[in-house]
PDB file of N, CA and C in Angstrom:
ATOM      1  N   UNK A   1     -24.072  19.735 -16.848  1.00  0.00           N
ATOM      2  CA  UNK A   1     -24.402  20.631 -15.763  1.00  0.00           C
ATOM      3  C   UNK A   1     -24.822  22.004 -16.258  1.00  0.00           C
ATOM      4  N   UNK A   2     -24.723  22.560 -17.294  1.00  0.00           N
ATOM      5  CA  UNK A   2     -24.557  23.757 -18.076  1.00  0.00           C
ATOM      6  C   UNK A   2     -26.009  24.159 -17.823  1.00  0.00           C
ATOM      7  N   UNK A   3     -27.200  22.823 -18.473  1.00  0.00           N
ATOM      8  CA  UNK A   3     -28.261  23.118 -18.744  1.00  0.00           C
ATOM      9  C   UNK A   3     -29.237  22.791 -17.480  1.00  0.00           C
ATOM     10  N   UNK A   4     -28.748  21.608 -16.659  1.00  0.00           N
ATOM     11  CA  UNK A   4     -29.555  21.282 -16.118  1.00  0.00           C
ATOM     12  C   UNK A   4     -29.711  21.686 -14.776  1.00  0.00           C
ATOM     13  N   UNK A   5     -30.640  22.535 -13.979  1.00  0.00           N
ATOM     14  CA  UNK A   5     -30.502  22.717 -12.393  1.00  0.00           C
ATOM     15  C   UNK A   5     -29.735  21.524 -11.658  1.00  0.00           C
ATOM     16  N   UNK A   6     -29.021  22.312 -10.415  1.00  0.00           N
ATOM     17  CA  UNK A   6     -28.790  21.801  -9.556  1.00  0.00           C
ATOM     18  C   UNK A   6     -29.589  21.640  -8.312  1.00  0.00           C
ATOM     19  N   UNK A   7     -29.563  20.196  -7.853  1.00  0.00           N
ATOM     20  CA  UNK A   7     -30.786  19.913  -6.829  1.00  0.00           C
ATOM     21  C   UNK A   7     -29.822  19.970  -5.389  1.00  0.00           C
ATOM     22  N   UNK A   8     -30.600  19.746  -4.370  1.00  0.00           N
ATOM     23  CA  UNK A   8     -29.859  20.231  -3.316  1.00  0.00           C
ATOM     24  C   UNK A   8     -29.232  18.689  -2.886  1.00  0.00           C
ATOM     25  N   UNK A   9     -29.288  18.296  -3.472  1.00  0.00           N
ATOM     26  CA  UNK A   9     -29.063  16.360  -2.972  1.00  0.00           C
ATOM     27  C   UNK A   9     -27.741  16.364  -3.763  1.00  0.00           C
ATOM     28  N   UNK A  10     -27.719  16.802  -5.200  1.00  0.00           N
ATOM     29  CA  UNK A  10     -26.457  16.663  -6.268  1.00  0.00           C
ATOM     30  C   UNK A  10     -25.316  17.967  -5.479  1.00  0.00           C
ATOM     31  N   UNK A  11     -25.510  19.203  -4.731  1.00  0.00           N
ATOM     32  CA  UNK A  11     -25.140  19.980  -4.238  1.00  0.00           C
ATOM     33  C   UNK A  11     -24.620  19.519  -2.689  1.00  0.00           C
ATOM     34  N   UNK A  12     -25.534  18.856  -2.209  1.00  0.00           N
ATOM     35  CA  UNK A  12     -24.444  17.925  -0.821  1.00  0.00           C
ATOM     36  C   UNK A  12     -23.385  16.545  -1.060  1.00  0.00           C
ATOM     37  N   UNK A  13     -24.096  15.830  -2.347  1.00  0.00           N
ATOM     38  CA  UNK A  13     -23.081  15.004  -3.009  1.00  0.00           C
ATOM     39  C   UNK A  13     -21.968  15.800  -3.235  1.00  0.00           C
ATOM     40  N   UNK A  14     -22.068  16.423  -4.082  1.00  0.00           N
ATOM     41  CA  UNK A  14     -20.618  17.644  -4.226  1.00  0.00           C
ATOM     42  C   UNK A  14     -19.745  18.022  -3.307  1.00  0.00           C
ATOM     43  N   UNK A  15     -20.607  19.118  -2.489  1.00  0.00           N
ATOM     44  CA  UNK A  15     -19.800  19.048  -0.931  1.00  0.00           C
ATOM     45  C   UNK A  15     -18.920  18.583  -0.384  1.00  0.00           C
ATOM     46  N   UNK A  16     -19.363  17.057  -0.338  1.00  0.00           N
ATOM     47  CA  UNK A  16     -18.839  16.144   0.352  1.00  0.00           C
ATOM     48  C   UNK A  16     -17.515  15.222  -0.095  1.00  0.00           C
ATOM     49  N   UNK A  17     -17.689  15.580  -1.394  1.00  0.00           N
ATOM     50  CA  UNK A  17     -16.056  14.851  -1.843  1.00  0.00           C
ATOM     51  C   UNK A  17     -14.934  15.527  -1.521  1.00  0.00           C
ATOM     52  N   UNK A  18     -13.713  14.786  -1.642  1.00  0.00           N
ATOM     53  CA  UNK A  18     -12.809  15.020  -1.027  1.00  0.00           C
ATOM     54  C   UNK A  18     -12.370  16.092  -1.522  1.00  0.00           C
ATOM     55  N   UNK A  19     -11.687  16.943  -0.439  1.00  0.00           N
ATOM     56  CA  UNK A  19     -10.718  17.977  -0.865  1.00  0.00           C
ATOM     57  C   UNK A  19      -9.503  17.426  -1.689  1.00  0.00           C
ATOM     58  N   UNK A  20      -8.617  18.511  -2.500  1.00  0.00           N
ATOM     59  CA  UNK A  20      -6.972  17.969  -3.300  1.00  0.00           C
ATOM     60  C   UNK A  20      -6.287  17.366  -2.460  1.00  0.00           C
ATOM     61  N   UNK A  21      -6.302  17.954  -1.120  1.00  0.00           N
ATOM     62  CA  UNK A  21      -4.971  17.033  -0.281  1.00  0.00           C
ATOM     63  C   UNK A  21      -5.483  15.978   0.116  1.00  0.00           C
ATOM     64  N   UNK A  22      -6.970  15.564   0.562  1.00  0.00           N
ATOM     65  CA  UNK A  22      -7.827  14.178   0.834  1.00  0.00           C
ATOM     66  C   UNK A  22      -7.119  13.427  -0.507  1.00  0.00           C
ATOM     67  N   UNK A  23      -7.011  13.437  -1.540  1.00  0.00           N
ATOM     68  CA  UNK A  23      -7.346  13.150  -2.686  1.00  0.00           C
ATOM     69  C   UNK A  23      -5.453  12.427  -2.706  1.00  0.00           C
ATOM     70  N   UNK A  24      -4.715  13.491  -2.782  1.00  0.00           N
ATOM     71  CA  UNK A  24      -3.333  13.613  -2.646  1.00  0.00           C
ATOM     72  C   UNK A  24      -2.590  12.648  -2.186  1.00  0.00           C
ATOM     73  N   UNK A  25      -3.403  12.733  -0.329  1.00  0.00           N
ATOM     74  CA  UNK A  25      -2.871  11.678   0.554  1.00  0.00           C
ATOM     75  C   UNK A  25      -3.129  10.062   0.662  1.00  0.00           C
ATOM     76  N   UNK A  26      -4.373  10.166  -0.276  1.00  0.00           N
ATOM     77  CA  UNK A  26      -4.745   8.878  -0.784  1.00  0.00           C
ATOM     78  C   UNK A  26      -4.099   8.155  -1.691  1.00  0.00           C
ATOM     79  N   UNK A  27      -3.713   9.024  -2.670  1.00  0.00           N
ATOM     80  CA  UNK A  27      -2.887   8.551  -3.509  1.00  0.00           C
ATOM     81  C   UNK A  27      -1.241   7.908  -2.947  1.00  0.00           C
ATOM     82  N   UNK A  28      -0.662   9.018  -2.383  1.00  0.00           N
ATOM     83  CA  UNK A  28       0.605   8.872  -1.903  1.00  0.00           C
ATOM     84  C   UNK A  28       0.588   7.116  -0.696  1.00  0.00           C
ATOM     85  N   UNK A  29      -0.845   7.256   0.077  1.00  0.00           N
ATOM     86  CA  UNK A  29      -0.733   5.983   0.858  1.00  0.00           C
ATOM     87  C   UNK A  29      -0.693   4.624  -0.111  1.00  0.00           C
ATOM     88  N   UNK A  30      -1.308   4.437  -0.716  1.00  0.00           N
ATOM     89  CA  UNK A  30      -2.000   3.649  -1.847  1.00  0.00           C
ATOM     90  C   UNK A  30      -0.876   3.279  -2.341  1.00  0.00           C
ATOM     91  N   UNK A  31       0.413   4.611  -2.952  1.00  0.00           N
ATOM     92  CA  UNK A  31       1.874   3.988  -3.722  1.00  0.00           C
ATOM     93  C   UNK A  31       2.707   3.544  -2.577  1.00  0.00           C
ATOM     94  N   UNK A  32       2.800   4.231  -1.390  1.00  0.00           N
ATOM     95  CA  UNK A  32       3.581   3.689  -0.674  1.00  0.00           C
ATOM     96  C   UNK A  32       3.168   2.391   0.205  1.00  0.00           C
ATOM     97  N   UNK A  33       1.929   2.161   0.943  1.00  0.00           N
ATOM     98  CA  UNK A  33       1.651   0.594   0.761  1.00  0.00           C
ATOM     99  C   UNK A  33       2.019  -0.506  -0.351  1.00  0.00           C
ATOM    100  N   UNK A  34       1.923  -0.214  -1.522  1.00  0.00           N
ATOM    101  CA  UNK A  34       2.346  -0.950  -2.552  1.00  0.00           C
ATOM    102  C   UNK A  34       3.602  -1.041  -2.378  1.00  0.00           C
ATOM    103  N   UNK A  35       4.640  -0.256  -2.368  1.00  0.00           N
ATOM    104  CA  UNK A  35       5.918   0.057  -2.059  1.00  0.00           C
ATOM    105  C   UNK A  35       6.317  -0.902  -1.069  1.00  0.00           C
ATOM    106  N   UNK A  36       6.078  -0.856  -0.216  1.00  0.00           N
ATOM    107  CA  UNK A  36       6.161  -1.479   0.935  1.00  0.00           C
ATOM    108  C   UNK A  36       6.047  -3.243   1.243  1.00  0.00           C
ATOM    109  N   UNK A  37       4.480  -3.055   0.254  1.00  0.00           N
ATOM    110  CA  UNK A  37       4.377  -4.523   0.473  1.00  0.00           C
ATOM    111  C   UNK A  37       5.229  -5.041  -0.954  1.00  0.00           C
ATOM    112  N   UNK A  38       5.576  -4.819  -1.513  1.00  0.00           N
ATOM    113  CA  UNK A  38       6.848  -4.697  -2.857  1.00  0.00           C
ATOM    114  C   UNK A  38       7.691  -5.447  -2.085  1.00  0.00           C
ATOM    115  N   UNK A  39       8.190  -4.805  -1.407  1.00  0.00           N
ATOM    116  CA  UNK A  39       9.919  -5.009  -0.709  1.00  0.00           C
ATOM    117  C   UNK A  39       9.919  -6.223  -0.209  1.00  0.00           C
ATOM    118  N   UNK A  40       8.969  -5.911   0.828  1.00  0.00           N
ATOM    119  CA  UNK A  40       8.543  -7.036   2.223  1.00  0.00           C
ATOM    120  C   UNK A  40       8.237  -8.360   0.824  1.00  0.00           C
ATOM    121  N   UNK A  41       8.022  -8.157  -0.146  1.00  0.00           N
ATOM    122  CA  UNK A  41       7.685  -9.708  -1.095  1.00  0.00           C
ATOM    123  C   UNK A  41       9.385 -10.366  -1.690  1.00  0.00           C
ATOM    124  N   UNK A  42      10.074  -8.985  -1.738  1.00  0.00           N
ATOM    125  CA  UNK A  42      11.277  -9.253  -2.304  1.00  0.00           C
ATOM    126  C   UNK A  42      12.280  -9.820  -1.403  1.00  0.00           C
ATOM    127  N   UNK A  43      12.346  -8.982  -0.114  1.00  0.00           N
ATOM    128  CA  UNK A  43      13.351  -9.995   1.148  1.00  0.00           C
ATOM    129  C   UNK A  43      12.532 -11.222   1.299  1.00  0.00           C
ATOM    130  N   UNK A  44      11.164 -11.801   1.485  1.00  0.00           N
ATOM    131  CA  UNK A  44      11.024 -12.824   2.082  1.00  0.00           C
ATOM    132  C   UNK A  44      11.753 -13.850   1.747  1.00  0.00           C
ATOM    133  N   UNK A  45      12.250 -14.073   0.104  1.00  0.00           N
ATOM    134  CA  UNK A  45      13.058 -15.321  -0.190  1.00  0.00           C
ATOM    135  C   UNK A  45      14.195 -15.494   0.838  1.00  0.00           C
ATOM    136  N   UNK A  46      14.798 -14.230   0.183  1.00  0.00           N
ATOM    137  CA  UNK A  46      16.148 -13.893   0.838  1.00  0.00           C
ATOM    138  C   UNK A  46      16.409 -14.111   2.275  1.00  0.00           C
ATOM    139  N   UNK A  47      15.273 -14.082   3.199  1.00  0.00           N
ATOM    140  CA  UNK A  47      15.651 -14.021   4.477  1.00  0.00           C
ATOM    141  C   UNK A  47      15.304 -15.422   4.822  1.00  0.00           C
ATOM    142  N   UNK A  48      14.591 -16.330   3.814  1.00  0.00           N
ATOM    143  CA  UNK A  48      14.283 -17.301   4.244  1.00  0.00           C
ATOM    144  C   UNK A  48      15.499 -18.526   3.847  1.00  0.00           C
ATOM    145  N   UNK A  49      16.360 -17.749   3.130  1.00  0.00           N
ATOM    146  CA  UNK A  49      17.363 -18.860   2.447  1.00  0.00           C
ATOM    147  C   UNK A  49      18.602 -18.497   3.439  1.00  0.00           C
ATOM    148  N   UNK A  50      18.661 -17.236   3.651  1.00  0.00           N
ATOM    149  CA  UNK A  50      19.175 -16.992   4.902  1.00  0.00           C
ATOM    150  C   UNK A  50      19.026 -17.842   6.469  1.00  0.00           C
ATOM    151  N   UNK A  51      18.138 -17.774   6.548  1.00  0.00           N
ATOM    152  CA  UNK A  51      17.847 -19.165   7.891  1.00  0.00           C
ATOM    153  C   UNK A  51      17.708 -20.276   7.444  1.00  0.00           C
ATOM    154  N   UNK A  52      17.577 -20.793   6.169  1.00  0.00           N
ATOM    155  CA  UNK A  52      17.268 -22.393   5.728  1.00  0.00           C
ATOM    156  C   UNK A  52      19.371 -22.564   5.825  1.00  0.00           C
ATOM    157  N   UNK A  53      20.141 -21.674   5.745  1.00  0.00           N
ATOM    158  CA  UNK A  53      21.573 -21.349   5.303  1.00  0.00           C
ATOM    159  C   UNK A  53      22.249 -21.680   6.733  1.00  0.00           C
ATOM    160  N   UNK A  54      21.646 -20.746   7.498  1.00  0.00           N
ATOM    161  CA  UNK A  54      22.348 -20.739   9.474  1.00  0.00           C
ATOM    162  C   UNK A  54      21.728 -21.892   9.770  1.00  0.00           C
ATOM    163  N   UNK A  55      20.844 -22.664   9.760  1.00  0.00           N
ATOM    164  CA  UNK A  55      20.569 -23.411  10.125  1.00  0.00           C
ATOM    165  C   UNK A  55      21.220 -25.135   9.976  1.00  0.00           C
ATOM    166  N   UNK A  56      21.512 -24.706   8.348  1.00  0.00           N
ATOM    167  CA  UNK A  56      22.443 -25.901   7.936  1.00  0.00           C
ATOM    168  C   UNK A  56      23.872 -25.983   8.606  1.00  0.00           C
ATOM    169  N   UNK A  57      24.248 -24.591   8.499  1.00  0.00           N
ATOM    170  CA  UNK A  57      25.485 -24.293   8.685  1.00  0.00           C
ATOM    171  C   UNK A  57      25.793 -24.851  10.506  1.00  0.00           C
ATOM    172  N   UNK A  58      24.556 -24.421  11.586  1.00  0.00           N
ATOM    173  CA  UNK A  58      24.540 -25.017  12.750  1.00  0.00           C
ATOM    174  C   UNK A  58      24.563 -26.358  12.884  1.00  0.00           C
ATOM    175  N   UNK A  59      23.596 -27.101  11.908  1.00  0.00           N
ATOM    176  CA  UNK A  59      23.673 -28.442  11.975  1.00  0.00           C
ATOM    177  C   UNK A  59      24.888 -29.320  11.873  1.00  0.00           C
ATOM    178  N   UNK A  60      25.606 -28.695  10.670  1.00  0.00           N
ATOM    179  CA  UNK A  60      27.133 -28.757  10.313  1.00  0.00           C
ATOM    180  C   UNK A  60      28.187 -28.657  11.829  1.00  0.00           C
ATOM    181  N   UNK A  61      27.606 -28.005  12.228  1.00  0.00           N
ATOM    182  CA  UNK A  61      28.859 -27.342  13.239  1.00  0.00           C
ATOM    183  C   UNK A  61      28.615 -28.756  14.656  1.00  0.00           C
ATOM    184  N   UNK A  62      26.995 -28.906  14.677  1.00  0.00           N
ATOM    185  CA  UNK A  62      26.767 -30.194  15.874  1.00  0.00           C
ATOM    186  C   UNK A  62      27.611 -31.155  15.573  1.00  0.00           C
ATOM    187  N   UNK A  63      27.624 -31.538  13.957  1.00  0.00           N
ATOM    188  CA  UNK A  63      28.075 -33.084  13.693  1.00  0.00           C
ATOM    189  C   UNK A  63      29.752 -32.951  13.831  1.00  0.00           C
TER     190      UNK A  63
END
């Protein structure tokens, strides 16, 4: 950039990128979606062995 003019096209490209907190809040969504969908991967066993569990345990209780 030192040497070469700036055109008015490379000067509205510029413009237009994000501000620090655009930038910031992107980031922060991005870890906490991950976060999120993290967890939600880690209970699914758990909640599913959990009802495969009450369920036996009901069946148990019919007979």
């Amino acid at each position: 950039l030192e040497k070469d003019m700036l055109t008015q096209d490379s000067i509205k490209k510029i413009a237009s990128l994000p501000n620090i907190e655009e930038i910031r809040s992107g980031i922060l969504s991005a870890i906490q979606s991950s976060a999120t969908r993290l967890v939600m991967l880690l209970e699914t066993p758990q909640n599913q062995i959990v009802r495969i569990l009450s369920a036996f345990e009901e069946k148990n209780r019919q007979d």
